[in-house]
Protein backbone atom coordinates (compact mmCIF):
# COMPACT_ATOMS: atom_id res chain seq x y z
CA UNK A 1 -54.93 0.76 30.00
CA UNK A 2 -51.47 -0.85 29.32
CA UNK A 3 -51.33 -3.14 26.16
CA UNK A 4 -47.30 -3.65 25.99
CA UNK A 5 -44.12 -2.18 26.53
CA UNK A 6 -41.62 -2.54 23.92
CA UNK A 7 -37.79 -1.56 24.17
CA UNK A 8 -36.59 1.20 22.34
CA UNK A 9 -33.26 0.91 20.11
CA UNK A 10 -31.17 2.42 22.47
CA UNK A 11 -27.80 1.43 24.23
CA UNK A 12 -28.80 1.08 27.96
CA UNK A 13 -27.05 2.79 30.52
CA UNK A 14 -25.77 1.90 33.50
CA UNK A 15 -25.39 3.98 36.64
CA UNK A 16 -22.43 2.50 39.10
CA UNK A 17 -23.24 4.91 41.86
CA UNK A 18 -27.01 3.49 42.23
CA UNK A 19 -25.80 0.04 40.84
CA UNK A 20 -28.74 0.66 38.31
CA UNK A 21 -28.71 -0.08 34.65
CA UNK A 22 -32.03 1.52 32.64
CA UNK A 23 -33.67 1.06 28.92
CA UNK A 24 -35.55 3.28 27.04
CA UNK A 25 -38.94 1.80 26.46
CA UNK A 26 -42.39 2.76 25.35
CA UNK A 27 -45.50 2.12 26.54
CA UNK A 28 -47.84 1.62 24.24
CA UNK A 29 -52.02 1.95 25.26
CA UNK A 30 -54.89 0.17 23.83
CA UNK A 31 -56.70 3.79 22.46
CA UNK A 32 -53.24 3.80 20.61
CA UNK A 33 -51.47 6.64 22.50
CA UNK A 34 -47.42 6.30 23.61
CA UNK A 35 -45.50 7.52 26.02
CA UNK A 36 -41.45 6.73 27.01
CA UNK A 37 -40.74 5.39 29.92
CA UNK A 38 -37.15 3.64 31.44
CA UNK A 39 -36.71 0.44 32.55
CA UNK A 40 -35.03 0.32 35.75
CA UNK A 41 -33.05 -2.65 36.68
CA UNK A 42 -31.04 -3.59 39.96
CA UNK A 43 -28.00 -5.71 39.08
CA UNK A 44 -29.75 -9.29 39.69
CA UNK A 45 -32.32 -8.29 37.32
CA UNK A 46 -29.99 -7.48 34.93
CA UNK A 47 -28.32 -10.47 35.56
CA UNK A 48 -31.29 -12.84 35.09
CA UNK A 49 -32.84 -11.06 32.00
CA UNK A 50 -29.01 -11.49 30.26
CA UNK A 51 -29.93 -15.36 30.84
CA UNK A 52 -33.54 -15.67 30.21
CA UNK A 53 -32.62 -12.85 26.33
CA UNK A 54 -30.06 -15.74 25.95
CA UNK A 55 -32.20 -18.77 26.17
CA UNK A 56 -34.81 -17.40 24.08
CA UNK A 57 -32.21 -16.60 21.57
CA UNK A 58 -31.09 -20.47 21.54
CA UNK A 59 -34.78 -21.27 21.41
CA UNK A 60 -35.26 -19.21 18.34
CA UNK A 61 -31.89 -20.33 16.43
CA UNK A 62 -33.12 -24.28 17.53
CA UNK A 63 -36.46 -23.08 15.69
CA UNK A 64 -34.88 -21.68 12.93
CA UNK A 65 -32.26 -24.86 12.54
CA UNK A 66 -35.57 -27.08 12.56
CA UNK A 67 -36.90 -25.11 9.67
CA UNK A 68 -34.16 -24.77 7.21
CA UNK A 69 -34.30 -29.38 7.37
């Protein structure tokens, strides 16, 4: 079984011919075992994940700014 998929620290690449961008990833199991994988996005996935990565990024610099009054 599945426990999470993290994204590995790779560029991501982006195929114009199938309008497809992919990430490396790995999936990690709950015995402990890993595996890579790709993440394969269509261009309106790509599209909303760039604005959902961005509004967690001004969620965690609000956080931060909260902190440091």
């Amino acid at each position: 079984m599945i426990s999470h998929i993290t994204i590995d620290q790779r560029d991501a690449a982006y195929d114009p011919r199938a309008q497809q961008a992919a990430l490396s990833v790995t999936v990690h199991h709950r015995d402990g075992d890993t595996e890579p994988s790709v993440l394969v996005m269509d261009p309106g996935q790509v599209e909303l994940y760039a604005i959902q990565l961005e509004q967690a990024m001004a969620k965690r610099k609000a956080a931060q700014e909260a902190v440091s009054l």
